[in-house]
N, C-alpha and C. Protein backbone atom coordinates (compact mmCIF):
# COMPACT_ATOMS: atom_id res chain seq x y z
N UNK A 1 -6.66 17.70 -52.44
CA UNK A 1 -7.89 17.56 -51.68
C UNK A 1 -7.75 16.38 -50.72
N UNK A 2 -8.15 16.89 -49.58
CA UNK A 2 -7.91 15.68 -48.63
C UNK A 2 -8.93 14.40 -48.84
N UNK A 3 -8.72 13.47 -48.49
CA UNK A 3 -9.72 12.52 -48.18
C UNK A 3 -10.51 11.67 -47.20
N UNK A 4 -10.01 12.42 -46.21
CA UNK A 4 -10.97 12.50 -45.20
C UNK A 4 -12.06 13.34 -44.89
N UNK A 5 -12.91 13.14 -44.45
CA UNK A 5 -14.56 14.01 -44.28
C UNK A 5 -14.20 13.73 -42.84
N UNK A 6 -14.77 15.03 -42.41
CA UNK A 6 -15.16 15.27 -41.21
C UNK A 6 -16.98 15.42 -41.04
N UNK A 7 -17.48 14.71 -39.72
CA UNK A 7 -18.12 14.13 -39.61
C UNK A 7 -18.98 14.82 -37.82
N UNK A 8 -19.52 15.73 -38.07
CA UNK A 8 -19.74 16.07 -37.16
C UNK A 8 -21.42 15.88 -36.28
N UNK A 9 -21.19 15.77 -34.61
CA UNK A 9 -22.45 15.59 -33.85
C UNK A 9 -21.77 16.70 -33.02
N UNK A 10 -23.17 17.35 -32.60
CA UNK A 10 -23.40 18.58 -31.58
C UNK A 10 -23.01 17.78 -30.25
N UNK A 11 -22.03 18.74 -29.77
CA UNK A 11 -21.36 18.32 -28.34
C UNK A 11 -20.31 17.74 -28.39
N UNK A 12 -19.91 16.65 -29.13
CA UNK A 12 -18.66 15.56 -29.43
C UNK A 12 -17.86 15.90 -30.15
N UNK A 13 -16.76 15.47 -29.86
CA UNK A 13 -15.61 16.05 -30.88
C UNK A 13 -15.94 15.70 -32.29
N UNK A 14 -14.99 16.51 -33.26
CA UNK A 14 -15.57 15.61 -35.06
C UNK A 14 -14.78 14.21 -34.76
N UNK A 15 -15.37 13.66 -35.68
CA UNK A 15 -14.64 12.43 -35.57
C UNK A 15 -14.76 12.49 -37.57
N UNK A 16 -13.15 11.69 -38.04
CA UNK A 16 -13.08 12.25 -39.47
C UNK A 16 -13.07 10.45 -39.70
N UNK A 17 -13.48 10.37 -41.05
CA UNK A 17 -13.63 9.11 -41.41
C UNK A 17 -13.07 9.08 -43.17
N UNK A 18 -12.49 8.32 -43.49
CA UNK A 18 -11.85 8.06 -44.58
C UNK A 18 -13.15 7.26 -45.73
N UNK A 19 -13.35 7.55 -46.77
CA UNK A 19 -13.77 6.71 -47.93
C UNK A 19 -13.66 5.25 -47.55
N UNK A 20 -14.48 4.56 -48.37
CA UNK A 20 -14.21 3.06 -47.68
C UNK A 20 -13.38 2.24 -49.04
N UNK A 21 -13.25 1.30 -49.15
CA UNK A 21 -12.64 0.55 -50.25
C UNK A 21 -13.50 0.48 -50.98
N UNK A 22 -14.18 1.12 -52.07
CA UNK A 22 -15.59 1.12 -52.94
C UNK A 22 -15.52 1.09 -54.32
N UNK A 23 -13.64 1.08 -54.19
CA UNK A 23 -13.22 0.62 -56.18
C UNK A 23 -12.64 -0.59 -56.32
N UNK A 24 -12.56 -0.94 -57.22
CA UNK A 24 -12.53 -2.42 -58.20
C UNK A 24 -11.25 -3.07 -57.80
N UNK A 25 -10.11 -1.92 -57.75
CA UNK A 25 -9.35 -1.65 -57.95
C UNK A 25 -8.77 -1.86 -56.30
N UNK A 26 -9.03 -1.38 -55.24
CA UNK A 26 -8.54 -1.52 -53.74
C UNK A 26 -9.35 -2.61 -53.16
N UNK A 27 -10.44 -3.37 -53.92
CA UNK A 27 -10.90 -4.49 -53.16
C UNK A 27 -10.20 -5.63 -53.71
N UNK A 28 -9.76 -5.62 -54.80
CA UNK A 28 -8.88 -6.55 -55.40
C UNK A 28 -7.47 -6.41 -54.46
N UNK A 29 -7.00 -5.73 -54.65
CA UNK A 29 -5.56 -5.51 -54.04
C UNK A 29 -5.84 -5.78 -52.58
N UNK A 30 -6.64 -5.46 -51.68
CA UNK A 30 -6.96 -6.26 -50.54
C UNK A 30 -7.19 -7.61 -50.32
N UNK A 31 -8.01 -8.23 -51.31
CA UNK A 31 -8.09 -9.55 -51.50
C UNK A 31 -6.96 -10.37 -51.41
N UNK A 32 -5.84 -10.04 -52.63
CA UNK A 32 -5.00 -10.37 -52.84
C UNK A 32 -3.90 -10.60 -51.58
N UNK A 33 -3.51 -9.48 -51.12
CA UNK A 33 -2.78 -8.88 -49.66
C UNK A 33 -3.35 -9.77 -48.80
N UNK A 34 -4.70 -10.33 -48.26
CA UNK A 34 -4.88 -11.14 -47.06
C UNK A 34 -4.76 -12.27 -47.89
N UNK A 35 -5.03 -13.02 -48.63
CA UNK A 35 -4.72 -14.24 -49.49
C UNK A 35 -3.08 -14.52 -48.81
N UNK A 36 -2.37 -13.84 -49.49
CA UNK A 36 -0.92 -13.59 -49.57
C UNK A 36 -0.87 -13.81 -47.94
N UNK A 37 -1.03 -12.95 -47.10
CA UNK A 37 -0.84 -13.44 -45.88
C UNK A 37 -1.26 -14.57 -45.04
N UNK A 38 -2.58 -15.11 -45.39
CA UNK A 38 -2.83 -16.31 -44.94
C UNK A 38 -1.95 -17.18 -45.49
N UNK A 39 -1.88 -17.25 -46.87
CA UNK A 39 -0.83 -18.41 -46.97
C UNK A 39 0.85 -17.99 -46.47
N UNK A 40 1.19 -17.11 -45.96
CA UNK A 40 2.35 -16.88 -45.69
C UNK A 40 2.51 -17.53 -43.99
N UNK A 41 1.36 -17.19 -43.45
CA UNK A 41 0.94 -17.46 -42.18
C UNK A 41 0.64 -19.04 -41.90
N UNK A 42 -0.07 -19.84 -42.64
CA UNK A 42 -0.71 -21.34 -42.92
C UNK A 42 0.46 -21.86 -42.10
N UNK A 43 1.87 -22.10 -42.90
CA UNK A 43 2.90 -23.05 -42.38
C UNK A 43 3.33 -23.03 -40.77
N UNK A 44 2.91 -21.95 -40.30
CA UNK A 44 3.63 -21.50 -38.97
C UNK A 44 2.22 -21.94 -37.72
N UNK A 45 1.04 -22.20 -38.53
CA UNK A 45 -0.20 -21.26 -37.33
C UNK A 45 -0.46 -23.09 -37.70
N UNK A 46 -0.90 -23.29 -38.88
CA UNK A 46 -1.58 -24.78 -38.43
C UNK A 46 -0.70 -25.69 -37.91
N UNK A 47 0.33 -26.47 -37.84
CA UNK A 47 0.76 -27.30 -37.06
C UNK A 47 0.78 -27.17 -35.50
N UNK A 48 0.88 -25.92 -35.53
CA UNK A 48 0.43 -25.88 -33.71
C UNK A 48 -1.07 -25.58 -33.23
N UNK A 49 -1.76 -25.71 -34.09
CA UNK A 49 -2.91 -25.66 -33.94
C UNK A 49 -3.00 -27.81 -34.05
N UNK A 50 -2.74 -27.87 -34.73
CA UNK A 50 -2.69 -29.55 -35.08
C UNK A 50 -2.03 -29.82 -33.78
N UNK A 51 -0.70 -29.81 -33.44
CA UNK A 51 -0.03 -29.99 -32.01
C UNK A 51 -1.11 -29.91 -30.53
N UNK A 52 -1.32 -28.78 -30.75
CA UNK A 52 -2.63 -28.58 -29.38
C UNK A 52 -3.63 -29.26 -29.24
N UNK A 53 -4.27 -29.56 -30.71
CA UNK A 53 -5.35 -30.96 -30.59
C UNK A 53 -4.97 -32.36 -30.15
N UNK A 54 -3.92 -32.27 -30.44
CA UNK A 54 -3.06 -34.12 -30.46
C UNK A 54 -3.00 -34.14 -29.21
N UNK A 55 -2.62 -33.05 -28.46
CA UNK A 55 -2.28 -32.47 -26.58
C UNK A 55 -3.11 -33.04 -26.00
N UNK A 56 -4.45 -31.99 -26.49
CA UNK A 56 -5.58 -32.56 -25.90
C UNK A 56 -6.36 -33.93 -26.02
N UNK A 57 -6.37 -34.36 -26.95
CA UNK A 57 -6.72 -35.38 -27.10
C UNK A 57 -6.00 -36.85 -26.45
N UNK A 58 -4.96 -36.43 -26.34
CA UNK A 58 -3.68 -37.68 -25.73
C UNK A 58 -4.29 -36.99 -24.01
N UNK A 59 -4.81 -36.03 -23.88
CA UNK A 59 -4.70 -35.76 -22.53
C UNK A 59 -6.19 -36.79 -22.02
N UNK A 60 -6.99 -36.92 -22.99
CA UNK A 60 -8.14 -37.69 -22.42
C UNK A 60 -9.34 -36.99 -22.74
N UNK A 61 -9.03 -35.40 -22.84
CA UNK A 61 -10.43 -34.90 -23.09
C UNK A 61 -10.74 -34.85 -24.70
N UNK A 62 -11.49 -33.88 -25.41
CA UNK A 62 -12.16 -34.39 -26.97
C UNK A 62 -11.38 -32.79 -27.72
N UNK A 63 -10.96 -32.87 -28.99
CA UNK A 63 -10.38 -31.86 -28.73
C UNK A 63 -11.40 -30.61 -29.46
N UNK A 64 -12.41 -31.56 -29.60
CA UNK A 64 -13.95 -30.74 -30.16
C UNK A 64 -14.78 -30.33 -29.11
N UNK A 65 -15.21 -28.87 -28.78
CA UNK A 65 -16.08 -28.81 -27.41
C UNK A 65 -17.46 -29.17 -28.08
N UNK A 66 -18.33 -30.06 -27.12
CA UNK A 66 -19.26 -30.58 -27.62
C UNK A 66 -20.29 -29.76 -26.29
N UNK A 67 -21.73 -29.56 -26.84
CA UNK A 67 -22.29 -29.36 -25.76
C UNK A 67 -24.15 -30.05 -25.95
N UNK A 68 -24.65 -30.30 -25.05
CA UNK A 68 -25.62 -31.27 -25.30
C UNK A 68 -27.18 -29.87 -25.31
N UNK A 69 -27.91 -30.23 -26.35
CA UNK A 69 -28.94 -28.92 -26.14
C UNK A 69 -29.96 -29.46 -25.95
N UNK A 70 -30.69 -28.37 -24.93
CA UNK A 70 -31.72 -28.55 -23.74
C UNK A 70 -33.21 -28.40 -24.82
């Protein structure tokens, strides 16, 4: 049995849509999977994120955009 539903409006093509993550079981394992990738990702993405602030900031401007409310 497939698991996609088709999903139909008069005039428009079907458009088919899959089940969503709604067990215990695939929201965990998703959790897990972006966890796992952020920290796989952390070592590479923040120091140049840290680098670009130091940039800016040595450049003179703030490396926080600040804005004043009216």
């Amino acid at each position: 049995m497939s698991r996609l539903s088709e999903v139909s409006v008069e005039g428009l093509a079907p458009v088919y849509s899959s089940p969503s993550l709604s067990s215990l079981y695939n929201r965990f394992f998703k959790r897990v999977l972006d966890v796992f990738l952020v920290l796989l990702a952390a070592p590479f993405v923040l120091p140049l994120v840290l680098l670009m602030g130091l940039m800016i900031r040595r450049d003179g401007g703030s490396a926080f955009y600040t804005q004043d409310r009216i």
